[in-house]
PDB file of N, CA and C in Angstrom:
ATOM      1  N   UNK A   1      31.346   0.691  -2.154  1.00  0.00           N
ATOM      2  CA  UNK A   1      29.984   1.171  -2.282  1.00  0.00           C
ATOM      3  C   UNK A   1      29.653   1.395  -3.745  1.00  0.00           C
ATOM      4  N   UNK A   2      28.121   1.196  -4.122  1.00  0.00           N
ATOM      5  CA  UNK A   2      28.090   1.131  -5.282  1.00  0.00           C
ATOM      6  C   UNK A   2      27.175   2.663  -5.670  1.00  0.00           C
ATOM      7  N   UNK A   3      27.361   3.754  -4.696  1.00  0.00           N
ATOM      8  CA  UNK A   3      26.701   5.034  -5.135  1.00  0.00           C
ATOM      9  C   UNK A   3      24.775   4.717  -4.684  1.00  0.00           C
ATOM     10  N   UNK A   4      24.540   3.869  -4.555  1.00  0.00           N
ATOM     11  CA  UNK A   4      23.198   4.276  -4.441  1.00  0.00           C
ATOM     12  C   UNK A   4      22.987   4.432  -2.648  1.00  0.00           C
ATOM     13  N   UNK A   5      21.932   4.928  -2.677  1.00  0.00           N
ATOM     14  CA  UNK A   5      21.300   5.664  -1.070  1.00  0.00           C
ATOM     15  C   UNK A   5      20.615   4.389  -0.941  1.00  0.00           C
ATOM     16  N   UNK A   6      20.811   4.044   0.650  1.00  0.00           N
ATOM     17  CA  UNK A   6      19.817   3.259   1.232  1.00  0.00           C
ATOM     18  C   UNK A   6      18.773   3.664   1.557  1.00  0.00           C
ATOM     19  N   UNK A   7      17.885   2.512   1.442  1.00  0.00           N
ATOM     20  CA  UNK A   7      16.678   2.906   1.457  1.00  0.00           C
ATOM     21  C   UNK A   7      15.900   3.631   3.133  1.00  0.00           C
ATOM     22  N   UNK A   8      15.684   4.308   2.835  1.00  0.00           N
ATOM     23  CA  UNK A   8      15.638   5.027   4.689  1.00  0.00           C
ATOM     24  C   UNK A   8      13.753   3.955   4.879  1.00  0.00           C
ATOM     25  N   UNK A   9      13.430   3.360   6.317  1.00  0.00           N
ATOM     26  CA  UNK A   9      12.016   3.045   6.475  1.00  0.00           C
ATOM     27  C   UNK A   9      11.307   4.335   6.954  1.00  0.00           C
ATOM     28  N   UNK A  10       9.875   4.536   6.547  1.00  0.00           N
ATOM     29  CA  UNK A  10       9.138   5.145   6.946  1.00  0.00           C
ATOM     30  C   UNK A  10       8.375   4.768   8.185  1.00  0.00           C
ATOM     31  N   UNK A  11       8.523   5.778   9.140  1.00  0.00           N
ATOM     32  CA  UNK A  11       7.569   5.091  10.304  1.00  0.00           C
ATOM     33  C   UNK A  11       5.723   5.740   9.862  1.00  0.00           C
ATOM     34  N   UNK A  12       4.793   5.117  10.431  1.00  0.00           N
ATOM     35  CA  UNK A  12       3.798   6.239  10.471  1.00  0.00           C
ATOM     36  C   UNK A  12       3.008   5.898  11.818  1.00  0.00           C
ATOM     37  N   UNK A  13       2.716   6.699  12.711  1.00  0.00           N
ATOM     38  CA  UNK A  13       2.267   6.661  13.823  1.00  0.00           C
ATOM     39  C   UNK A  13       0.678   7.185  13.589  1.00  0.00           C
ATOM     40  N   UNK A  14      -0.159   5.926  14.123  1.00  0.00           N
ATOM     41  CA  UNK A  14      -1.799   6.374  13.983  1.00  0.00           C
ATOM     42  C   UNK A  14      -2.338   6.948  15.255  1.00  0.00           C
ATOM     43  N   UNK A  15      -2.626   7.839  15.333  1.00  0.00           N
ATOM     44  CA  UNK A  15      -3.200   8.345  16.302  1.00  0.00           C
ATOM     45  C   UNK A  15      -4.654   8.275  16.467  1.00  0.00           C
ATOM     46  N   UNK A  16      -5.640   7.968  16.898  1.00  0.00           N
ATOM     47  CA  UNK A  16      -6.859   8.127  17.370  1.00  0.00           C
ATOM     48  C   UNK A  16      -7.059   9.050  17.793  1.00  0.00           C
ATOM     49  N   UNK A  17      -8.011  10.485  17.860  1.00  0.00           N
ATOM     50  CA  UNK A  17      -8.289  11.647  17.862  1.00  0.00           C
ATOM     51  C   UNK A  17      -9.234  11.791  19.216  1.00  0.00           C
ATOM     52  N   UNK A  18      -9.470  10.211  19.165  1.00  0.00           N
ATOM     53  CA  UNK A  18     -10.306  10.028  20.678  1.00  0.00           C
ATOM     54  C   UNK A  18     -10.324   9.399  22.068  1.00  0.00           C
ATOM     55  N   UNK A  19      -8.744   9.265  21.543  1.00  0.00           N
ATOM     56  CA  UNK A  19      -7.865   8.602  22.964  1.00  0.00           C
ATOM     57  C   UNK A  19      -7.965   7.153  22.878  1.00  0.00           C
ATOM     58  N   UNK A  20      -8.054   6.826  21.507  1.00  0.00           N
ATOM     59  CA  UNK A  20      -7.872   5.404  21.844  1.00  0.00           C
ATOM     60  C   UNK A  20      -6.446   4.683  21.249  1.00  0.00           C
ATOM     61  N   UNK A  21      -6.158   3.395  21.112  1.00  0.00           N
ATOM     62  CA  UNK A  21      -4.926   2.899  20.965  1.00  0.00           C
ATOM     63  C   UNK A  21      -3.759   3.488  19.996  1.00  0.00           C
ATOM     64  N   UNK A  22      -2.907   4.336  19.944  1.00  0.00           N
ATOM     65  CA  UNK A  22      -2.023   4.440  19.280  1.00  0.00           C
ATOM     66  C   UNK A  22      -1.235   3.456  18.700  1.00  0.00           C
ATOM     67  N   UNK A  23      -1.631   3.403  17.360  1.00  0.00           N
ATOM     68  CA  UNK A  23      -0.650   2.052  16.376  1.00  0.00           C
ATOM     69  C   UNK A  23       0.799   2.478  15.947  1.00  0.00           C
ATOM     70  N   UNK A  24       1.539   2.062  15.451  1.00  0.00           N
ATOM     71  CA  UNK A  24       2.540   1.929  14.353  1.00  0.00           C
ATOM     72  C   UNK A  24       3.073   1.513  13.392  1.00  0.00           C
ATOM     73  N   UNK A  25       2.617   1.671  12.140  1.00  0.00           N
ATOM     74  CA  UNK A  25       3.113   0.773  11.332  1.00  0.00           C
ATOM     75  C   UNK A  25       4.668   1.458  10.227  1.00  0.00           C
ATOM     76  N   UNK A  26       5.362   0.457   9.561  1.00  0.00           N
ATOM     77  CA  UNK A  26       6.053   1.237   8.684  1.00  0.00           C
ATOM     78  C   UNK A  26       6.040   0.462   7.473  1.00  0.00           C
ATOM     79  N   UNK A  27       7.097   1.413   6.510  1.00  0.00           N
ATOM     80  CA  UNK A  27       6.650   0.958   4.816  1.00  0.00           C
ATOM     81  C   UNK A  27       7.941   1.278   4.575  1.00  0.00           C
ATOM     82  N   UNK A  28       9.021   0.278   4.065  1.00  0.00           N
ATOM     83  CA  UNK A  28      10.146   0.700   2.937  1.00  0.00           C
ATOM     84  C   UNK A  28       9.941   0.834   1.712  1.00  0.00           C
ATOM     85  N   UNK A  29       9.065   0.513   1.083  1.00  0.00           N
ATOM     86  CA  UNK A  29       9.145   0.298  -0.312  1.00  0.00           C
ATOM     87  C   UNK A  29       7.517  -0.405  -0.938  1.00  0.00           C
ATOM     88  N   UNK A  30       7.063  -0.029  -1.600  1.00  0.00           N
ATOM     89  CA  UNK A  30       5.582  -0.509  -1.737  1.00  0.00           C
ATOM     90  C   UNK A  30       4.332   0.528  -1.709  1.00  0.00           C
ATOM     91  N   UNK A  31       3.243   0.004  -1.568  1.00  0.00           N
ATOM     92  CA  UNK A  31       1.884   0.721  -1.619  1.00  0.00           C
ATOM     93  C   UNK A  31       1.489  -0.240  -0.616  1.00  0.00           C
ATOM     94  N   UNK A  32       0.626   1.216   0.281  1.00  0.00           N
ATOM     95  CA  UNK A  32      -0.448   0.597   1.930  1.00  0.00           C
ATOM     96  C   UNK A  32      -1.403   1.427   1.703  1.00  0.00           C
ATOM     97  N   UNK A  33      -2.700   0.568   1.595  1.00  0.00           N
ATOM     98  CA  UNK A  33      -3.680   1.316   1.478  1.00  0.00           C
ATOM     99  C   UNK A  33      -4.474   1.369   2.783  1.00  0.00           C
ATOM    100  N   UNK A  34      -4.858   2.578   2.755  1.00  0.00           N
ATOM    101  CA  UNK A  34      -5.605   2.847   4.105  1.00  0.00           C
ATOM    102  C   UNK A  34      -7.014   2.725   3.984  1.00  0.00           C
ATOM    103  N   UNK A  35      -7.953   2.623   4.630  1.00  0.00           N
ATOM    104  CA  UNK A  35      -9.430   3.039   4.682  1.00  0.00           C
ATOM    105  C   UNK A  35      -9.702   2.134   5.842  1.00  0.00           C
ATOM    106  N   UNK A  36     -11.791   2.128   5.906  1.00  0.00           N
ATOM    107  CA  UNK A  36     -12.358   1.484   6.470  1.00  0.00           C
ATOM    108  C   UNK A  36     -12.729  -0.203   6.600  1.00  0.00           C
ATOM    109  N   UNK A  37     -12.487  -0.198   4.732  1.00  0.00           N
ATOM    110  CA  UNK A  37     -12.624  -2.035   4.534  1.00  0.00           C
ATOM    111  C   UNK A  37     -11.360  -2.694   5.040  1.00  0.00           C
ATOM    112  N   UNK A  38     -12.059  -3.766   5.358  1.00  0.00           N
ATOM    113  CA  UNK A  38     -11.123  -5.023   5.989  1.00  0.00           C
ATOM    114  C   UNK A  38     -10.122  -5.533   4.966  1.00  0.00           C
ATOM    115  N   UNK A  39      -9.890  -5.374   4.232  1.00  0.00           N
ATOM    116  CA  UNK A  39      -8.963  -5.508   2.849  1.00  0.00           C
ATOM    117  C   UNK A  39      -7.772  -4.661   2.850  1.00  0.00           C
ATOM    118  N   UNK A  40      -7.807  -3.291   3.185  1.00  0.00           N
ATOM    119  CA  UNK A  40      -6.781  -2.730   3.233  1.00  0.00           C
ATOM    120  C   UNK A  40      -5.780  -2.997   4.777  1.00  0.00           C
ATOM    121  N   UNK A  41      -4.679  -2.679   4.172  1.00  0.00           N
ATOM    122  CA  UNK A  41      -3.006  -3.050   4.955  1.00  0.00           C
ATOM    123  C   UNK A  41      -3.441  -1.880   6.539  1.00  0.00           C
ATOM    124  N   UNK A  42      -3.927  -0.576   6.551  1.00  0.00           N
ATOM    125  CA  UNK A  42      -4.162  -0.189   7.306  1.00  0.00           C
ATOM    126  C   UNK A  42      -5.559  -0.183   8.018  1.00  0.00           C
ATOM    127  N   UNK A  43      -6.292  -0.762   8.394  1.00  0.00           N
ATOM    128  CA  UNK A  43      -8.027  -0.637   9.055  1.00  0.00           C
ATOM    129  C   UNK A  43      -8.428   0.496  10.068  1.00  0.00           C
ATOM    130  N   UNK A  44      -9.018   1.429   9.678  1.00  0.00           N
ATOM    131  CA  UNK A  44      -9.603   2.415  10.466  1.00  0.00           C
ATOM    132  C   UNK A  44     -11.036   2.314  10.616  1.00  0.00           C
ATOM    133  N   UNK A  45     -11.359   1.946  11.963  1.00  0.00           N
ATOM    134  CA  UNK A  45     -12.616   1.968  12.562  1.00  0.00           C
ATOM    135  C   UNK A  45     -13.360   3.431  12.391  1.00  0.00           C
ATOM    136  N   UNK A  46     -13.980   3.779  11.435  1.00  0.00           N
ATOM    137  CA  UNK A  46     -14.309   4.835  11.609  1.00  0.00           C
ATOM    138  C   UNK A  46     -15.120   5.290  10.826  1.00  0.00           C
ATOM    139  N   UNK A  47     -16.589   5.716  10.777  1.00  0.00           N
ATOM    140  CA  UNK A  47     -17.723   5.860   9.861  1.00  0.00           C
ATOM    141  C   UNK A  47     -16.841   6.836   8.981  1.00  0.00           C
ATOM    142  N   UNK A  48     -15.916   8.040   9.069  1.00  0.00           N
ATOM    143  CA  UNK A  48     -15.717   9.118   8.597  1.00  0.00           C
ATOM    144  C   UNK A  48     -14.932   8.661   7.783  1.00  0.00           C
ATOM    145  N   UNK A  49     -14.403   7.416   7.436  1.00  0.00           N
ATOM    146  CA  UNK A  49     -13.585   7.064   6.774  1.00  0.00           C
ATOM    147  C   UNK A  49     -14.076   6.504   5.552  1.00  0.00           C
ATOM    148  N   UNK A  50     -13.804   6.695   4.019  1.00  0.00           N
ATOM    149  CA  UNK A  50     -14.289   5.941   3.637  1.00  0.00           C
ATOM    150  C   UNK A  50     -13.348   4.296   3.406  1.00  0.00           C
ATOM    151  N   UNK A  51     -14.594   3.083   2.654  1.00  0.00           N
ATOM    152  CA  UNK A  51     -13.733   1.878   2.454  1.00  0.00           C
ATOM    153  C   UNK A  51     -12.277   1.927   2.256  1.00  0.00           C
ATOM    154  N   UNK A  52     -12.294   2.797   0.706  1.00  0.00           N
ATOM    155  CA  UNK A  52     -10.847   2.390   0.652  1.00  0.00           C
ATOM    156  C   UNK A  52     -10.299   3.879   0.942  1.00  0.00           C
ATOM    157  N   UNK A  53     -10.145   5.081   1.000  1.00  0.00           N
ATOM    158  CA  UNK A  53      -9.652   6.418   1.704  1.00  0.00           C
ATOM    159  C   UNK A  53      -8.562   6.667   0.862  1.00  0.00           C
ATOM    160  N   UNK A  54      -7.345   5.984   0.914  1.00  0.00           N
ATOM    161  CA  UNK A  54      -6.456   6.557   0.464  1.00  0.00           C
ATOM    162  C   UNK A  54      -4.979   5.523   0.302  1.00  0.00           C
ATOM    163  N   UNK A  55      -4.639   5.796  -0.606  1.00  0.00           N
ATOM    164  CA  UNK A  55      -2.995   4.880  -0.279  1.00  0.00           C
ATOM    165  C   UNK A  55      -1.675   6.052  -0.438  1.00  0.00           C
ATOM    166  N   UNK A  56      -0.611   5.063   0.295  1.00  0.00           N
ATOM    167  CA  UNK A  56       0.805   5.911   0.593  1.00  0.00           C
ATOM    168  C   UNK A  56       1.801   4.938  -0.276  1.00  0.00           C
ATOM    169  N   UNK A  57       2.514   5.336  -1.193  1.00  0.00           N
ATOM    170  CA  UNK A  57       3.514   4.800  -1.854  1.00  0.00           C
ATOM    171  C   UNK A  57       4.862   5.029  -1.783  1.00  0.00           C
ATOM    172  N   UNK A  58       5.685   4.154  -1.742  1.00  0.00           N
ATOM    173  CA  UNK A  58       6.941   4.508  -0.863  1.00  0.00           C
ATOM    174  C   UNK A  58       7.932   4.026  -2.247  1.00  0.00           C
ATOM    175  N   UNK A  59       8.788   4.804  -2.814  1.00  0.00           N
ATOM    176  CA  UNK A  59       9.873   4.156  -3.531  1.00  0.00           C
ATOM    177  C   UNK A  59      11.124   5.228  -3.865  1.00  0.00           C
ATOM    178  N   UNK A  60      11.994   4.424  -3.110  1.00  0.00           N
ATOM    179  CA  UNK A  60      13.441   5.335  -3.872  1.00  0.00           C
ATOM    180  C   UNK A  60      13.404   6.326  -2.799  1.00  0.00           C
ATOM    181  N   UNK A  61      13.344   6.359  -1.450  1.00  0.00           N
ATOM    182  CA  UNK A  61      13.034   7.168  -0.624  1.00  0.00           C
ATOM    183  C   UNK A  61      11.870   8.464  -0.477  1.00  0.00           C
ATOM    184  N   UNK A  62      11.282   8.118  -1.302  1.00  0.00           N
ATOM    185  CA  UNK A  62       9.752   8.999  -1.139  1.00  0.00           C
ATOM    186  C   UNK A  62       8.676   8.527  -0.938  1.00  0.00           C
ATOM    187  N   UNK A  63       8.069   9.018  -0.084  1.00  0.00           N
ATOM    188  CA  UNK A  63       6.759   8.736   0.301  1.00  0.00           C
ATOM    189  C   UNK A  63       5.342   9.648   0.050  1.00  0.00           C
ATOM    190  N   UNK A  64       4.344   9.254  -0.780  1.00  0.00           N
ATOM    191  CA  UNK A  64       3.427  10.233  -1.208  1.00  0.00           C
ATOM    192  C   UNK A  64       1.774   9.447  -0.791  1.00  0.00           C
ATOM    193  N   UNK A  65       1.202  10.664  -0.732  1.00  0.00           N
ATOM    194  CA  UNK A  65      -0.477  10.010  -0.298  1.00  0.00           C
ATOM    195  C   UNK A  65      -0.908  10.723  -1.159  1.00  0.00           C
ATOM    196  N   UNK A  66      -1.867   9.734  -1.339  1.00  0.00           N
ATOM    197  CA  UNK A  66      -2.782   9.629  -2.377  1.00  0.00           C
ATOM    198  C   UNK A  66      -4.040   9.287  -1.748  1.00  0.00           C
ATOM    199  N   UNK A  67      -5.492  10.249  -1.963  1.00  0.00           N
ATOM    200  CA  UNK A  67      -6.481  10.316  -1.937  1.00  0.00           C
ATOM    201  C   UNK A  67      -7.387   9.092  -3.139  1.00  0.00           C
ATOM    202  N   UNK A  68      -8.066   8.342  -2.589  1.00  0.00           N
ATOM    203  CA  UNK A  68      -9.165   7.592  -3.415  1.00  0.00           C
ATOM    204  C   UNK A  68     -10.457   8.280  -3.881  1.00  0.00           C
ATOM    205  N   UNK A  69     -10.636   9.163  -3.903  1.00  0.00           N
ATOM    206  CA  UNK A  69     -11.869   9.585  -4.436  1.00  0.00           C
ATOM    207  C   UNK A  69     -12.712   9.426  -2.936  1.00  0.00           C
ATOM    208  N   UNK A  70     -11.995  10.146  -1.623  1.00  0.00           N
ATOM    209  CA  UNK A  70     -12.801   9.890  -0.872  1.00  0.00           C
ATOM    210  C   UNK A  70     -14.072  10.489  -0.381  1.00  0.00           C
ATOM    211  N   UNK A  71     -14.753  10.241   0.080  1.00  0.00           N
ATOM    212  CA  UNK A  71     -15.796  11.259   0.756  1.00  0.00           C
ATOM    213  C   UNK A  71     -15.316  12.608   1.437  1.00  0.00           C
ATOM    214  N   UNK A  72     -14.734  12.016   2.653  1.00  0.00           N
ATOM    215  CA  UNK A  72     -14.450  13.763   3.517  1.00  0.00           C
ATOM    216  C   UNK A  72     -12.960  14.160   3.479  1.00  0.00           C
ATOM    217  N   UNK A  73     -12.160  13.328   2.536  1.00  0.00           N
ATOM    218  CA  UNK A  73     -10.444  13.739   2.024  1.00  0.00           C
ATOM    219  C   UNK A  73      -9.759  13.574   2.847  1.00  0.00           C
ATOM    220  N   UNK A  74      -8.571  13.529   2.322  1.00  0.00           N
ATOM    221  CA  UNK A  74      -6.922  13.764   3.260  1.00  0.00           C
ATOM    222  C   UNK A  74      -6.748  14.971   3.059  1.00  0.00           C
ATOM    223  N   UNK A  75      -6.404  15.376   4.577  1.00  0.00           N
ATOM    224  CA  UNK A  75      -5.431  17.062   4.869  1.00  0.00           C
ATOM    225  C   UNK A  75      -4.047  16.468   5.078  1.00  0.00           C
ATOM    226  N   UNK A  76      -3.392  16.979   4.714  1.00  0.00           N
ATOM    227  CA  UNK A  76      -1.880  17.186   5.136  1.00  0.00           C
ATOM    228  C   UNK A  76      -1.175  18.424   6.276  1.00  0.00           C
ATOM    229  N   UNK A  77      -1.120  18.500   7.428  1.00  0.00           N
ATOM    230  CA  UNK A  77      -0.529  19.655   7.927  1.00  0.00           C
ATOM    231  C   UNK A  77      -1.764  20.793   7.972  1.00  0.00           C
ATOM    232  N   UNK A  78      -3.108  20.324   7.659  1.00  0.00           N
ATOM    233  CA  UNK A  78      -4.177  21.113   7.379  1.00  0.00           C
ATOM    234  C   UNK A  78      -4.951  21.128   6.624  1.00  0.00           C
ATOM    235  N   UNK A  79      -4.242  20.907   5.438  1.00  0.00           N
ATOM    236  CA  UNK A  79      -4.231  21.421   3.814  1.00  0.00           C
ATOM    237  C   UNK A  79      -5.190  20.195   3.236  1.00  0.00           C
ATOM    238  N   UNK A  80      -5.952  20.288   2.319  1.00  0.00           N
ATOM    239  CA  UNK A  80      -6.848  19.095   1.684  1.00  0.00           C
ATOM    240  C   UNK A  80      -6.081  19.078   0.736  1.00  0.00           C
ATOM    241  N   UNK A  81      -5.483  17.636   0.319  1.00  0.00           N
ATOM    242  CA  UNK A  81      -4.399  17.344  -0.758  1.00  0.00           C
ATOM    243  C   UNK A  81      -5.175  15.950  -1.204  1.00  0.00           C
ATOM    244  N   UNK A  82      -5.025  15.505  -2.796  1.00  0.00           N
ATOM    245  CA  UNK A  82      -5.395  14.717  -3.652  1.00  0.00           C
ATOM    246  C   UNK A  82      -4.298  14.062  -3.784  1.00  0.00           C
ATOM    247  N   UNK A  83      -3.086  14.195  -4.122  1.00  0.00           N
ATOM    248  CA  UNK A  83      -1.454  13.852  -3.937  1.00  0.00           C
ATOM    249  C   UNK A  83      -0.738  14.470  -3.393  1.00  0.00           C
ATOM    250  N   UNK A  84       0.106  14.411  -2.454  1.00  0.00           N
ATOM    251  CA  UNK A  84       1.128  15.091  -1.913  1.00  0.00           C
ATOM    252  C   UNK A  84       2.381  14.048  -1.702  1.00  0.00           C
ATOM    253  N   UNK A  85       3.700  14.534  -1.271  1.00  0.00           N
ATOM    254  CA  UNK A  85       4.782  13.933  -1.167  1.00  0.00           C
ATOM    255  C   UNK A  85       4.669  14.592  -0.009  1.00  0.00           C
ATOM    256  N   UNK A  86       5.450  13.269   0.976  1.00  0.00           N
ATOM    257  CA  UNK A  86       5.146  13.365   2.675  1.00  0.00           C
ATOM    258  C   UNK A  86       6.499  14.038   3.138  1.00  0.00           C
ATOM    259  N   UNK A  87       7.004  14.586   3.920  1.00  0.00           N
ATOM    260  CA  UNK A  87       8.590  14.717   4.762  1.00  0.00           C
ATOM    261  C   UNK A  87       7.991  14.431   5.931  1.00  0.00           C
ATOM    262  N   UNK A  88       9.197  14.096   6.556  1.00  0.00           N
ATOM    263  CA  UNK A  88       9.670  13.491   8.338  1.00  0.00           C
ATOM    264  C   UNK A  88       9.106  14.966   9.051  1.00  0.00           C
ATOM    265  N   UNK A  89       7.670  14.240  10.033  1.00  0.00           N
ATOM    266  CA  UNK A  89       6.972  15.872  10.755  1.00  0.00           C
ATOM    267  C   UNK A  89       5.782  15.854  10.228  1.00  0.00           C
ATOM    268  N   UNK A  90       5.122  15.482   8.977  1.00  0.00           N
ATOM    269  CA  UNK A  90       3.990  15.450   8.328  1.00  0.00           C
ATOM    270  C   UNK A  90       3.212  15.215   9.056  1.00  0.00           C
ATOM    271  N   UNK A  91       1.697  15.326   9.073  1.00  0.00           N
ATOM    272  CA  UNK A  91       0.877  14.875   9.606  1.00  0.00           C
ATOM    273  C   UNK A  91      -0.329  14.559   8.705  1.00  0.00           C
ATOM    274  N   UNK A  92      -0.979  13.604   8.352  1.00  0.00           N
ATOM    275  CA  UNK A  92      -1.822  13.192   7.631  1.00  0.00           C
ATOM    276  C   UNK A  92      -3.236  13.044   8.017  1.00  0.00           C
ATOM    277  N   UNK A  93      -4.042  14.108   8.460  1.00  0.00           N
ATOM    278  CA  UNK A  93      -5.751  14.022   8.521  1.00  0.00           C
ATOM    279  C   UNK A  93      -6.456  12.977   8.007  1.00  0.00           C
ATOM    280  N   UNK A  94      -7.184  11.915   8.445  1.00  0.00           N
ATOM    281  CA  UNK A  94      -8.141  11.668   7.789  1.00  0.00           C
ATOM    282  C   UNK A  94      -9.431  11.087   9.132  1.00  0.00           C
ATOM    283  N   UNK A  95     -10.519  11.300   8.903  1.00  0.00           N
ATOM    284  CA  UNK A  95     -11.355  10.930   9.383  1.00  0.00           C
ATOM    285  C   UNK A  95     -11.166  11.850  11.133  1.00  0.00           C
ATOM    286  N   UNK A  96     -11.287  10.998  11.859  1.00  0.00           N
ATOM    287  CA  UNK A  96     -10.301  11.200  13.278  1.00  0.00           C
ATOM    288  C   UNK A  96      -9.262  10.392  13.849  1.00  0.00           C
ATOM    289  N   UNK A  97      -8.687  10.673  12.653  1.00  0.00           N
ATOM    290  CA  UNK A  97      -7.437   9.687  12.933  1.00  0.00           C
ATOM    291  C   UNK A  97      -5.909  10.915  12.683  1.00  0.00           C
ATOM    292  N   UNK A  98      -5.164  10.919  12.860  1.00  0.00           N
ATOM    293  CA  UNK A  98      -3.746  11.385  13.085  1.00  0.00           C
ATOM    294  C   UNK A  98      -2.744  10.481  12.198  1.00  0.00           C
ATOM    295  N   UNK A  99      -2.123  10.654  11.407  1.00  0.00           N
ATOM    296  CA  UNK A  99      -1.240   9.727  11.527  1.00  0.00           C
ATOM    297  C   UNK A  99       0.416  10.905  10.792  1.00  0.00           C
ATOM    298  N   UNK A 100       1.335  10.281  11.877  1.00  0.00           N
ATOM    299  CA  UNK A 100       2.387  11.155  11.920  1.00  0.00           C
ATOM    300  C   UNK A 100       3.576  10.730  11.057  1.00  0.00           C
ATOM    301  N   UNK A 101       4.165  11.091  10.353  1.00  0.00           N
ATOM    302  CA  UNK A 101       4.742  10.524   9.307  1.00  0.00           C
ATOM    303  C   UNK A 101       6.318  11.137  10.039  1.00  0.00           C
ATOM    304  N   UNK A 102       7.028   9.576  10.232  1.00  0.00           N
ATOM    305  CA  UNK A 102       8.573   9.720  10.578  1.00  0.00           C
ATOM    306  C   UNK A 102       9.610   9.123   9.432  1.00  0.00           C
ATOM    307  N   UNK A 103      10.710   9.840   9.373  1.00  0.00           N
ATOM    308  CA  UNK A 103      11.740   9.037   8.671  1.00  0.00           C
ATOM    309  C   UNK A 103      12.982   8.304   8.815  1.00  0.00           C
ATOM    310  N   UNK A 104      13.052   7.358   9.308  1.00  0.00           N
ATOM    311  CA  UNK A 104      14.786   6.900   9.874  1.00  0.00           C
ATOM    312  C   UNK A 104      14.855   5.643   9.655  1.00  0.00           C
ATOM    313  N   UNK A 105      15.367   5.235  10.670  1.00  0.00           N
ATOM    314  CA  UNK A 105      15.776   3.291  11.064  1.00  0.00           C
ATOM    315  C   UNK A 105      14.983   3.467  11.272  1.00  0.00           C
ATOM    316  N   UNK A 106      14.401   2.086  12.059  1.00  0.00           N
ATOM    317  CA  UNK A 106      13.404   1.384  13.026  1.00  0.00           C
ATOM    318  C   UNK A 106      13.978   1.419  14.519  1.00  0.00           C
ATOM    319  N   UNK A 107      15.234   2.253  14.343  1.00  0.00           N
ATOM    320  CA  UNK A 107      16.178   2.329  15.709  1.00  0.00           C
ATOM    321  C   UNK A 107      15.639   3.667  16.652  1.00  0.00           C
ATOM    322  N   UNK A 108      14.659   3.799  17.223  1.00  0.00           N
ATOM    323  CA  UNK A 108      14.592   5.441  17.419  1.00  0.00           C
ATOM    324  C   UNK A 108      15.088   6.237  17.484  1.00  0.00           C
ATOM    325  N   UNK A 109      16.256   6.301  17.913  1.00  0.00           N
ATOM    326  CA  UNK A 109      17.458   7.173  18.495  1.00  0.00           C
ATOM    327  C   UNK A 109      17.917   7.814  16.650  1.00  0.00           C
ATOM    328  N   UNK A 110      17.379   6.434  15.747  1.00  0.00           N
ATOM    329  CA  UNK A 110      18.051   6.984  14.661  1.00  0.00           C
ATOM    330  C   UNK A 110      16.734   8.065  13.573  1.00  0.00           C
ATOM    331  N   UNK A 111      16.040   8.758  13.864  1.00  0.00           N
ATOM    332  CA  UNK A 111      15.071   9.344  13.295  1.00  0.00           C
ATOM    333  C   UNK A 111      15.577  10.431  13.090  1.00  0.00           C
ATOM    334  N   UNK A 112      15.313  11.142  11.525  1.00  0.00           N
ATOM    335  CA  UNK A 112      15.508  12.598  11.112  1.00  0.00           C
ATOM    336  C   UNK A 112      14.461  13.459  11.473  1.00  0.00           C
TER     337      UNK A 112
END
């Protein structure tokens, strides 16, 4: 072994606030930007959203959100945050959307 940590994937689970389809996407390593425009990696149907909302950057095992200068913001756990660094349990507000921030494999059984 050469000392470095593997890279753990991030799950993030989208929730719809109004009972509609629960997504999943995940991120090892990179930037996913979220919003309403058709351009971004995540698409949220949702007037409350703005175009581009927000992106999540993943490197070296951290994961942080980042607010775009949006209209009605990201909460974290409640909280209205401009940057934050995410942990496994998070929950990320935006619009009426949910999205639940996990950390493990892609194996379920293997999640912290």
């Amino acid at each position: 072994m050469d000392g470095k940590q593997a890279m753990q994937p991030f799950e993030l689970v989208i929730e719809p606030l109004d009972g509609g389809v629960v997504r999943e996407t995940w991120i090892d390593e990179g930037l996913v930007t979220f919003g309403r425009a058709p351009d971004n990696q995540v698409v949220l149907d949702d007037r409350t959203i703005s175009g581009r909302h927000g992106v999540l950057r993943a490197r070296a095992n951290v994961l942080v959100v980042e607010d775009c200068d949006s209209t009605n913001g990201v909460r974290v756990n409640g909280e209205r945050v401009f940057r934050k660094t995410l942990f496994s349990g998070d929950v990320i507000k935006i619009g009426t959307h949910n999205i639940h921030v996990r950390v493990g494999s892609r194996n379920p059984r293997g999640f912290l």
